[in-house]
PDB file of N, CA and C in Angstrom:
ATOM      1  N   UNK A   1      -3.218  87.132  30.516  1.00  0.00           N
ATOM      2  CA  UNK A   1      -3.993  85.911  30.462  1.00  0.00           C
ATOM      3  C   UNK A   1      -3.844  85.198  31.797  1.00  0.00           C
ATOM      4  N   UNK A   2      -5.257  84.467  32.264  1.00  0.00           N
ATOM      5  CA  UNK A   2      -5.104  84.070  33.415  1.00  0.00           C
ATOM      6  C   UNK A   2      -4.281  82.794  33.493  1.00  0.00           C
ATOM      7  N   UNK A   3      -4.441  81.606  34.868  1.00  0.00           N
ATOM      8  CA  UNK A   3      -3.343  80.773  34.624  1.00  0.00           C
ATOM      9  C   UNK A   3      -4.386  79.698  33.964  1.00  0.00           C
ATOM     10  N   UNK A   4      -4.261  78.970  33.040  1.00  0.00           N
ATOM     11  CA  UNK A   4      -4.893  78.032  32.440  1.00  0.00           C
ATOM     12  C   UNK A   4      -4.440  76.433  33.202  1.00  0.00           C
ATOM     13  N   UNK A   5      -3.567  75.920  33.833  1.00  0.00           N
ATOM     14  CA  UNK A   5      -3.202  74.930  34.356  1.00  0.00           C
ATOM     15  C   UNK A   5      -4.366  74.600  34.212  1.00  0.00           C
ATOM     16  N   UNK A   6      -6.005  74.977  34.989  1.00  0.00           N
ATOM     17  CA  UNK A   6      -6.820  73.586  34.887  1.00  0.00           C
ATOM     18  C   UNK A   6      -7.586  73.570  33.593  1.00  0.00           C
ATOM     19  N   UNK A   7      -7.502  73.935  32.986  1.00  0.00           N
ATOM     20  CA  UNK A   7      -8.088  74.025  31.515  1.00  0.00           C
ATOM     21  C   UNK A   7      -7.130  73.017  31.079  1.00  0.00           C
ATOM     22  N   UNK A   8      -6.061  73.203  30.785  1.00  0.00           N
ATOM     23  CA  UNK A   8      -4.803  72.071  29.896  1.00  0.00           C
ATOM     24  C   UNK A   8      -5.347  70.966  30.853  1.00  0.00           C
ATOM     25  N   UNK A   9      -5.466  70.217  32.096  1.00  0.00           N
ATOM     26  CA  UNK A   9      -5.679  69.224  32.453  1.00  0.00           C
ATOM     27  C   UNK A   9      -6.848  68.743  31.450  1.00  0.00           C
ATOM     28  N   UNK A  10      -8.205  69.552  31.391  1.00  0.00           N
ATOM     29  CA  UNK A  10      -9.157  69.109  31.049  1.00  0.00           C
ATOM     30  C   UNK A  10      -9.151  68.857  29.766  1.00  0.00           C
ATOM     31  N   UNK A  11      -8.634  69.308  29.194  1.00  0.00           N
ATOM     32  CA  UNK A  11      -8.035  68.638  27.881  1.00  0.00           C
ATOM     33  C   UNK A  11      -7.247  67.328  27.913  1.00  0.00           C
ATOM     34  N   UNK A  12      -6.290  67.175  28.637  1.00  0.00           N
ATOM     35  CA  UNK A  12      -5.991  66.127  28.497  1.00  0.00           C
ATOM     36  C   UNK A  12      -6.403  64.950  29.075  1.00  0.00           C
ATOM     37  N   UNK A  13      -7.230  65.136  29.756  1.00  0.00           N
ATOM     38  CA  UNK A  13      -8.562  64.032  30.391  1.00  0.00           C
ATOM     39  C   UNK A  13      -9.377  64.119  29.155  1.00  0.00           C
ATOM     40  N   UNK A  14     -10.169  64.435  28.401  1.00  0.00           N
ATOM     41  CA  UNK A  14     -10.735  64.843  27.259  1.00  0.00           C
ATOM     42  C   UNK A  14     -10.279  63.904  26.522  1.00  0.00           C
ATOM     43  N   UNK A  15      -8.535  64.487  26.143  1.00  0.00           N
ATOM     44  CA  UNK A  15      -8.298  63.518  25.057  1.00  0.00           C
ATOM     45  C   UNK A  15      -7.888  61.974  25.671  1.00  0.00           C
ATOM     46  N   UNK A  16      -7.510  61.767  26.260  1.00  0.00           N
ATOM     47  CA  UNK A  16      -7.267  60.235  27.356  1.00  0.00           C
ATOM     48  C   UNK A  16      -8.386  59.668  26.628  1.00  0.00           C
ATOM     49  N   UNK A  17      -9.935  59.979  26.873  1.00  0.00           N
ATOM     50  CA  UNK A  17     -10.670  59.631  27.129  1.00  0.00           C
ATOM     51  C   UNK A  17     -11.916  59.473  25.788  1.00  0.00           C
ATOM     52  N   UNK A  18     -11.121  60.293  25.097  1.00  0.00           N
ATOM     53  CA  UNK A  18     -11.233  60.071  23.362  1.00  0.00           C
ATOM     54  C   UNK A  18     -10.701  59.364  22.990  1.00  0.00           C
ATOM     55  N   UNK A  19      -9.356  59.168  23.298  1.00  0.00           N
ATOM     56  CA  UNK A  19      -8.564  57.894  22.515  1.00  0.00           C
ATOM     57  C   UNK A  19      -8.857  56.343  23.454  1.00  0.00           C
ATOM     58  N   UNK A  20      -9.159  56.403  24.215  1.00  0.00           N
ATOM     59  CA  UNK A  20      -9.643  54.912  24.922  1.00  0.00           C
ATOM     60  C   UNK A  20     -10.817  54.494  24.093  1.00  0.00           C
ATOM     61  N   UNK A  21     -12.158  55.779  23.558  1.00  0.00           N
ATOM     62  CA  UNK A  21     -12.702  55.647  22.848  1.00  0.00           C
ATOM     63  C   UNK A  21     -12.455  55.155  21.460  1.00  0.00           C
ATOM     64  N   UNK A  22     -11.845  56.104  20.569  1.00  0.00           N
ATOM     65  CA  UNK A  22     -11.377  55.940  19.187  1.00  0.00           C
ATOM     66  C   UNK A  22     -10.314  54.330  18.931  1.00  0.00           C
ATOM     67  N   UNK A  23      -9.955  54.007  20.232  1.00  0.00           N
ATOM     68  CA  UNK A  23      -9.230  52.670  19.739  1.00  0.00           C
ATOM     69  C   UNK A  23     -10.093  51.748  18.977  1.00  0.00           C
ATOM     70  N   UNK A  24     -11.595  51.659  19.091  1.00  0.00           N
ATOM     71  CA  UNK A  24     -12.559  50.967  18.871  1.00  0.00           C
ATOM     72  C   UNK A  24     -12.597  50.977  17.295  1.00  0.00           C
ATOM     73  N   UNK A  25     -11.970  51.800  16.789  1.00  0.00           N
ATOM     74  CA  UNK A  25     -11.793  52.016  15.240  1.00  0.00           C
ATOM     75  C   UNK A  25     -11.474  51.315  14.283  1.00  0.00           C
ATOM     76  N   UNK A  26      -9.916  51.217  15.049  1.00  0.00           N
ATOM     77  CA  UNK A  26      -9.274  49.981  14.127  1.00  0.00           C
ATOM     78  C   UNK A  26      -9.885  48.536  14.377  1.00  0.00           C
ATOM     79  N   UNK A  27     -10.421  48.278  15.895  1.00  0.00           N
ATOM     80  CA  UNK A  27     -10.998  46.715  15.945  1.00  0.00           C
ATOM     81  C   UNK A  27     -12.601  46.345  15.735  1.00  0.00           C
ATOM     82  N   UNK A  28     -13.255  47.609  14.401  1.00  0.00           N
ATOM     83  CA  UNK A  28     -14.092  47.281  14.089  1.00  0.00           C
ATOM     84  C   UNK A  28     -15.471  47.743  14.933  1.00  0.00           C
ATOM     85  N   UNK A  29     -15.246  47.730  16.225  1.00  0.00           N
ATOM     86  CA  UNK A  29     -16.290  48.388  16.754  1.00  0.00           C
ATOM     87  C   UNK A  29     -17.571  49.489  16.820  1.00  0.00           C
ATOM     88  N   UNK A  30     -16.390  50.363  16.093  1.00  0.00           N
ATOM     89  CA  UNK A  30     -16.638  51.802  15.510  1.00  0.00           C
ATOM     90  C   UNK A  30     -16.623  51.840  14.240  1.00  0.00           C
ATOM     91  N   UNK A  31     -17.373  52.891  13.243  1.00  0.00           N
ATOM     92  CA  UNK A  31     -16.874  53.247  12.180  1.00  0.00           C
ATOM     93  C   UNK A  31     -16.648  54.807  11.495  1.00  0.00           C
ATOM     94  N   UNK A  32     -16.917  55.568  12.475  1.00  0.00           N
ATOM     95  CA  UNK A  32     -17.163  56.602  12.183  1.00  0.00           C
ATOM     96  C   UNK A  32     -16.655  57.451  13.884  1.00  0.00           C
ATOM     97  N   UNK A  33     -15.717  58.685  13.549  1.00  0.00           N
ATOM     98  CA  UNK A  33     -15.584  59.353  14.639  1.00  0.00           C
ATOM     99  C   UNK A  33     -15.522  60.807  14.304  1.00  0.00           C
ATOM    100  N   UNK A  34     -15.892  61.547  15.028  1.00  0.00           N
ATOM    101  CA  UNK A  34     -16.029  63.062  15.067  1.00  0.00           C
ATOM    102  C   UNK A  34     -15.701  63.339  16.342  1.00  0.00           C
ATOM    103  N   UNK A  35     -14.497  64.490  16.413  1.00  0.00           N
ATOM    104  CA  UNK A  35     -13.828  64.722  17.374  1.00  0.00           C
ATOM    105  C   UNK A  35     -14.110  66.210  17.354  1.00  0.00           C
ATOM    106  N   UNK A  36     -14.311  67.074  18.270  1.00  0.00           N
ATOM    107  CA  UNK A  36     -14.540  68.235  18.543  1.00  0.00           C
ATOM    108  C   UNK A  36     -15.132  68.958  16.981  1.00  0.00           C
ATOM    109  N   UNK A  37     -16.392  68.907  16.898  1.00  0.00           N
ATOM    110  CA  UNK A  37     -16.922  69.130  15.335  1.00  0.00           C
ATOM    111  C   UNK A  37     -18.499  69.374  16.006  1.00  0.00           C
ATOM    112  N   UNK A  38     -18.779  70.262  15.569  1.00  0.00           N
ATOM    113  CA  UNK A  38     -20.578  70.782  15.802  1.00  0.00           C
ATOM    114  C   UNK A  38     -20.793  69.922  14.545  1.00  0.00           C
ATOM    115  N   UNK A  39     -21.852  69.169  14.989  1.00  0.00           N
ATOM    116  CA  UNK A  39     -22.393  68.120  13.587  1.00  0.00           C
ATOM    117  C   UNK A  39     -23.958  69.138  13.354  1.00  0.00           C
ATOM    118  N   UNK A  40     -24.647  70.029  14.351  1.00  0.00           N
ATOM    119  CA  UNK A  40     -25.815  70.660  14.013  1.00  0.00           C
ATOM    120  C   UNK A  40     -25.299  72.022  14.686  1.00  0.00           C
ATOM    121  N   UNK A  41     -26.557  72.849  14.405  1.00  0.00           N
ATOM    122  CA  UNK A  41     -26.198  74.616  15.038  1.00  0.00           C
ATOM    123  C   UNK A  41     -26.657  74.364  16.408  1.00  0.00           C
ATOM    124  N   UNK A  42     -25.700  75.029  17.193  1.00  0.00           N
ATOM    125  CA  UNK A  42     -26.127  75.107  18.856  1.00  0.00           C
ATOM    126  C   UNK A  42     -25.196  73.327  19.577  1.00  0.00           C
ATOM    127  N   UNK A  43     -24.992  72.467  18.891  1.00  0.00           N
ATOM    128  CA  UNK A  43     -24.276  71.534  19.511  1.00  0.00           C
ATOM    129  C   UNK A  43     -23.499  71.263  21.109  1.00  0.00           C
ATOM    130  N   UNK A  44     -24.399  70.940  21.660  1.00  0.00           N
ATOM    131  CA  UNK A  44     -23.748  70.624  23.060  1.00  0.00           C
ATOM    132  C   UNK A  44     -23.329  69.715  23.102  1.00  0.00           C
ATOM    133  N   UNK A  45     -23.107  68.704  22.382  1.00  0.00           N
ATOM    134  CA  UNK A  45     -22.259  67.673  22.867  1.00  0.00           C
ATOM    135  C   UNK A  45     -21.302  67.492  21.377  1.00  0.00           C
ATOM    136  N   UNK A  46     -20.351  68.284  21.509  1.00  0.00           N
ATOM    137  CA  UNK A  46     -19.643  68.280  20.226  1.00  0.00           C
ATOM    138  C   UNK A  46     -18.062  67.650  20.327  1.00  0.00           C
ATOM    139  N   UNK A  47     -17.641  67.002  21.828  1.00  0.00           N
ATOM    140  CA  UNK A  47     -16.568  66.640  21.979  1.00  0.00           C
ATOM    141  C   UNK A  47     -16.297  65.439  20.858  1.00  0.00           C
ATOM    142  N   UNK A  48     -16.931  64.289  21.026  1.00  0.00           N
ATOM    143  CA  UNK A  48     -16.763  63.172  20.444  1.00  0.00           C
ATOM    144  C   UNK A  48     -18.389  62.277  20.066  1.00  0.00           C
ATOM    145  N   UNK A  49     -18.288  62.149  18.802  1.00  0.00           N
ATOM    146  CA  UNK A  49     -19.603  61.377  18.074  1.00  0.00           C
ATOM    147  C   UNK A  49     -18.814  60.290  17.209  1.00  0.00           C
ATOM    148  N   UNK A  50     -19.791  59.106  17.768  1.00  0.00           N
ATOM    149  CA  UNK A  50     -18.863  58.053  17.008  1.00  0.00           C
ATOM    150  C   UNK A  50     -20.352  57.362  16.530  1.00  0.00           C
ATOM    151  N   UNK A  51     -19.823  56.454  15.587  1.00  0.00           N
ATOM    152  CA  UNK A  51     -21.147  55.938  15.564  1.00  0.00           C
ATOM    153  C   UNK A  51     -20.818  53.984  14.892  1.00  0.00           C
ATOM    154  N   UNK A  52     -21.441  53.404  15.894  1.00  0.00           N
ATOM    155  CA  UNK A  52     -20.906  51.883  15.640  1.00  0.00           C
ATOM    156  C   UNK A  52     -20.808  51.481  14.670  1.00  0.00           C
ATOM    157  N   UNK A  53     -21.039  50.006  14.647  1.00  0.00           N
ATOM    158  CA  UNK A  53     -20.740  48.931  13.354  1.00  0.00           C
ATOM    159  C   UNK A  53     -22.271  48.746  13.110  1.00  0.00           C
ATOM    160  N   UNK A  54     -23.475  48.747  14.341  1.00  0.00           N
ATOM    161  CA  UNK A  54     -24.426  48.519  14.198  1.00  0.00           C
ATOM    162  C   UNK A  54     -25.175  49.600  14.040  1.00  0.00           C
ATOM    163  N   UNK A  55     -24.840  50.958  14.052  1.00  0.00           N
ATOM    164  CA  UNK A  55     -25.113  51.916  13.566  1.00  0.00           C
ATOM    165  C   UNK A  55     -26.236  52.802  14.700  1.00  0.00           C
ATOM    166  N   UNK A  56     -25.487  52.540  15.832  1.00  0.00           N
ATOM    167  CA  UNK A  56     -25.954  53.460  16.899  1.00  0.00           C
ATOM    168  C   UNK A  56     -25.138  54.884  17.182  1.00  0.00           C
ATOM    169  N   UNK A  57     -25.385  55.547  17.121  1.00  0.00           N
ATOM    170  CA  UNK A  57     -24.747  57.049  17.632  1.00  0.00           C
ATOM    171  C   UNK A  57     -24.242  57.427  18.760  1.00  0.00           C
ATOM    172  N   UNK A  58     -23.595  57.517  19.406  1.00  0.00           N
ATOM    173  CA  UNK A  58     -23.074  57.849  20.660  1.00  0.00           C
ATOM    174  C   UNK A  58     -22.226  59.260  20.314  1.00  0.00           C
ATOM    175  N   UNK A  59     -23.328  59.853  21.216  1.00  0.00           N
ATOM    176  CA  UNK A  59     -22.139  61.955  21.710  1.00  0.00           C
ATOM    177  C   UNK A  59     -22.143  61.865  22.841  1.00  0.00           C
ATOM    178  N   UNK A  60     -21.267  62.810  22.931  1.00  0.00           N
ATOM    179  CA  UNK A  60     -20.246  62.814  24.352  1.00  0.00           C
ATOM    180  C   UNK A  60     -19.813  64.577  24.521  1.00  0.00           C
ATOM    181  N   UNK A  61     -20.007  64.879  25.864  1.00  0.00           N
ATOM    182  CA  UNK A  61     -19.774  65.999  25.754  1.00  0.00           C
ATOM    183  C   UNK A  61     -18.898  66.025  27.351  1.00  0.00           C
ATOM    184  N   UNK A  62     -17.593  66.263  27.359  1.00  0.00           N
ATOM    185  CA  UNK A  62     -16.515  65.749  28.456  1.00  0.00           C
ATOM    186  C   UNK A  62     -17.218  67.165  29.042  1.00  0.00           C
ATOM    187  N   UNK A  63     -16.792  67.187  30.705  1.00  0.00           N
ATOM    188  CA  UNK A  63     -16.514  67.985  31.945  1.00  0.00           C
ATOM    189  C   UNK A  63     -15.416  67.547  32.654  1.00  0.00           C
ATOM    190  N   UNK A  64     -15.030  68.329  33.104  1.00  0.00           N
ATOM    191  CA  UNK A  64     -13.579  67.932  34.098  1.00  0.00           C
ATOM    192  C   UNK A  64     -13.797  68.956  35.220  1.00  0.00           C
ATOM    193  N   UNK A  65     -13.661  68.563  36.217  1.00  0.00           N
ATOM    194  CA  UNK A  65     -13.350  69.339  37.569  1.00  0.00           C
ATOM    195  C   UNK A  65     -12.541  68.673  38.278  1.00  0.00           C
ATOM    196  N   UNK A  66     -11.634  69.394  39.127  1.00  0.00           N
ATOM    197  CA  UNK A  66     -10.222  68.821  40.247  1.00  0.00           C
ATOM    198  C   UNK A  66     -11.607  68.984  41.445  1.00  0.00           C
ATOM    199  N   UNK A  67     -12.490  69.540  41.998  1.00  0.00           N
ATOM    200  CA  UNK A  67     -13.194  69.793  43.018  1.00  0.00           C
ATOM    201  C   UNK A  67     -14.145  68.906  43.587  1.00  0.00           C
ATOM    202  N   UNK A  68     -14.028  67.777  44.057  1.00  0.00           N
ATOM    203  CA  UNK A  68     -14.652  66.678  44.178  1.00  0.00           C
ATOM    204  C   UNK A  68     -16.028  67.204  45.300  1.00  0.00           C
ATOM    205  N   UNK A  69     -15.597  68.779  45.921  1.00  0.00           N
ATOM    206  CA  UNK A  69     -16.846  68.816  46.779  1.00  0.00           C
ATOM    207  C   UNK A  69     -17.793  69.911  45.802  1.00  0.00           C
ATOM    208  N   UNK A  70     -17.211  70.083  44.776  1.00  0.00           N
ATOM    209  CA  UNK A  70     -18.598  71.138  44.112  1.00  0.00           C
ATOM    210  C   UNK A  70     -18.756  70.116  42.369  1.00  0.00           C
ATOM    211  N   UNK A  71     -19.780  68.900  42.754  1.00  0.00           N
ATOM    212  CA  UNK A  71     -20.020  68.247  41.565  1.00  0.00           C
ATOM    213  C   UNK A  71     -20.524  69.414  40.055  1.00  0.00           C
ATOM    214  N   UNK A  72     -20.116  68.920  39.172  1.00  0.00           N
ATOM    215  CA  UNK A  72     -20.536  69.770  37.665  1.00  0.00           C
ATOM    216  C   UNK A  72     -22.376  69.796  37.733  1.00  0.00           C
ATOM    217  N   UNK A  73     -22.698  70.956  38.001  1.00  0.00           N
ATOM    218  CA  UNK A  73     -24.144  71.057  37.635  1.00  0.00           C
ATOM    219  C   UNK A  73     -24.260  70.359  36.125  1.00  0.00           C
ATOM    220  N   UNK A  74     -26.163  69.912  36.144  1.00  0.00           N
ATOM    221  CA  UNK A  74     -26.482  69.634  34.470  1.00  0.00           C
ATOM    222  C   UNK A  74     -26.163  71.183  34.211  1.00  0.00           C
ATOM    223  N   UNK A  75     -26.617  72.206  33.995  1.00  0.00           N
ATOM    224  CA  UNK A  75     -26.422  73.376  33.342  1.00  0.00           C
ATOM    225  C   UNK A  75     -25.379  73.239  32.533  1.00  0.00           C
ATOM    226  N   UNK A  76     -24.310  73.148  33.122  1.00  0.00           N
ATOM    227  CA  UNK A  76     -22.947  73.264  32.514  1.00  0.00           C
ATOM    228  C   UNK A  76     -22.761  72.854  31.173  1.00  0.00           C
ATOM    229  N   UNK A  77     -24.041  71.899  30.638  1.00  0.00           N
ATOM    230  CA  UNK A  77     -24.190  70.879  29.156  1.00  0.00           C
ATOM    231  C   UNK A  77     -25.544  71.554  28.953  1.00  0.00           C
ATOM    232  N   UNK A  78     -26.384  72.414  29.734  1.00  0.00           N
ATOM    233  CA  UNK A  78     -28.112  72.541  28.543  1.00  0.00           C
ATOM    234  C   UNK A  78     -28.278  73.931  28.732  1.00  0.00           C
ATOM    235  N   UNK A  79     -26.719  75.180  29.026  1.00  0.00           N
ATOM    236  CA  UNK A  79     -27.135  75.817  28.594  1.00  0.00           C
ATOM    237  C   UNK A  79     -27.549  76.542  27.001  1.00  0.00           C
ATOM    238  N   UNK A  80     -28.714  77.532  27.207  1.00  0.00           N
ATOM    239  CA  UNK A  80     -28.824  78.145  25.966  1.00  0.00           C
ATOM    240  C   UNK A  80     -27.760  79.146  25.100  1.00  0.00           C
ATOM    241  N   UNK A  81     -27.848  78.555  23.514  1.00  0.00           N
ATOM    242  CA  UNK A  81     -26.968  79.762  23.276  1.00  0.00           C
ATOM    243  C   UNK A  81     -26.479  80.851  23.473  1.00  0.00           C
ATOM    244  N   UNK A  82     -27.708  81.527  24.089  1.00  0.00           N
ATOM    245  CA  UNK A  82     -27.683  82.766  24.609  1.00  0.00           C
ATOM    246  C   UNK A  82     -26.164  82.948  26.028  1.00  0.00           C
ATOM    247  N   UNK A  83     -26.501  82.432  26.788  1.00  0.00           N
ATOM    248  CA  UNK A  83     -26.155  82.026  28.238  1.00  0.00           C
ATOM    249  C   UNK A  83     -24.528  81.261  27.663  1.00  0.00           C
ATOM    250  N   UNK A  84     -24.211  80.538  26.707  1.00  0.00           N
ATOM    251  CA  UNK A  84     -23.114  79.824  26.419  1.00  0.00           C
ATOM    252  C   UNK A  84     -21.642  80.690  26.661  1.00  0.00           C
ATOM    253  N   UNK A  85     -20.512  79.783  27.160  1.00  0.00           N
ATOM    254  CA  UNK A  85     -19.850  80.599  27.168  1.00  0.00           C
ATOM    255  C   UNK A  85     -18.676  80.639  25.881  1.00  0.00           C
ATOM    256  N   UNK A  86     -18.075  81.397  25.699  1.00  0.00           N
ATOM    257  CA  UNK A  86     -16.905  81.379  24.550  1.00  0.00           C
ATOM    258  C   UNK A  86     -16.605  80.562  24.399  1.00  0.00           C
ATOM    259  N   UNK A  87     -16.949  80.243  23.238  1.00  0.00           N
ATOM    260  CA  UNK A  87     -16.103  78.721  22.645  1.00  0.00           C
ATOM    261  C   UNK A  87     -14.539  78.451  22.709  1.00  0.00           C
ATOM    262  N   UNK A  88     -14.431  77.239  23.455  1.00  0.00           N
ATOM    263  CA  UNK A  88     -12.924  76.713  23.633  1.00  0.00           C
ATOM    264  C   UNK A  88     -12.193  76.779  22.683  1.00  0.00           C
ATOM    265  N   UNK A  89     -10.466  76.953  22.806  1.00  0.00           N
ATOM    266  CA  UNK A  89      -9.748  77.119  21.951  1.00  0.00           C
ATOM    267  C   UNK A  89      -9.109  75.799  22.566  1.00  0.00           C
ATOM    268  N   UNK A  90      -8.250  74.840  21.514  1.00  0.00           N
ATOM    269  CA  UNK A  90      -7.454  74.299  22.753  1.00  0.00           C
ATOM    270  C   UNK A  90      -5.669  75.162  22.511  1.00  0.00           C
ATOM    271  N   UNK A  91      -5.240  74.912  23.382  1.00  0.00           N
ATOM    272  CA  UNK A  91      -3.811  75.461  23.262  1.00  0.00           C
ATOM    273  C   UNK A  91      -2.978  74.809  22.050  1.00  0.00           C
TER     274      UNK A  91
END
């Protein structure tokens, strides 16, 4: 197995960045959270779906890169199933 070091980062930027989110829970903001969950078939944005008090939807689909000179193409979020790559495990 290769070295995963930047994969575990991106997870934990991921989750940082879920829970800054999900605090919104307990103070009412939020009422509803879905954390890494395909809510339909093909789901690209399956990291985090929350959905307010006023009953707006917000998905989120995290990227992480250390490479500040090669920005994340859109691709990276609209490819087709076909083209998708292996679904993440986390460690």
């Amino acid at each position: 197995m290769g070295d995963l070091t930047a994969a575990h980062r991106g997870y934990e930027y991921q989750d940082l960045l879920e829970a800054r989110r999900v605090v919104d829970l307990p103070l009412g903001g939020i009422v509803v959270v879905h954390v890494d969950e395909k809510l339909v078939p093909d789901d690209r944005f399956d990291d985090l779906t929350v959905i307010g008090a006023d009953g707006c939807r917000e998905r989120t689909q995290f990227k992480h890169s250390e490479n500040d000179d090669h920005p994340l193409a859109s691709a990276s979020s609209t490819l087709t199933s076909s083209a998708s790559p292996t679904p993440r495990r986390r460690p």
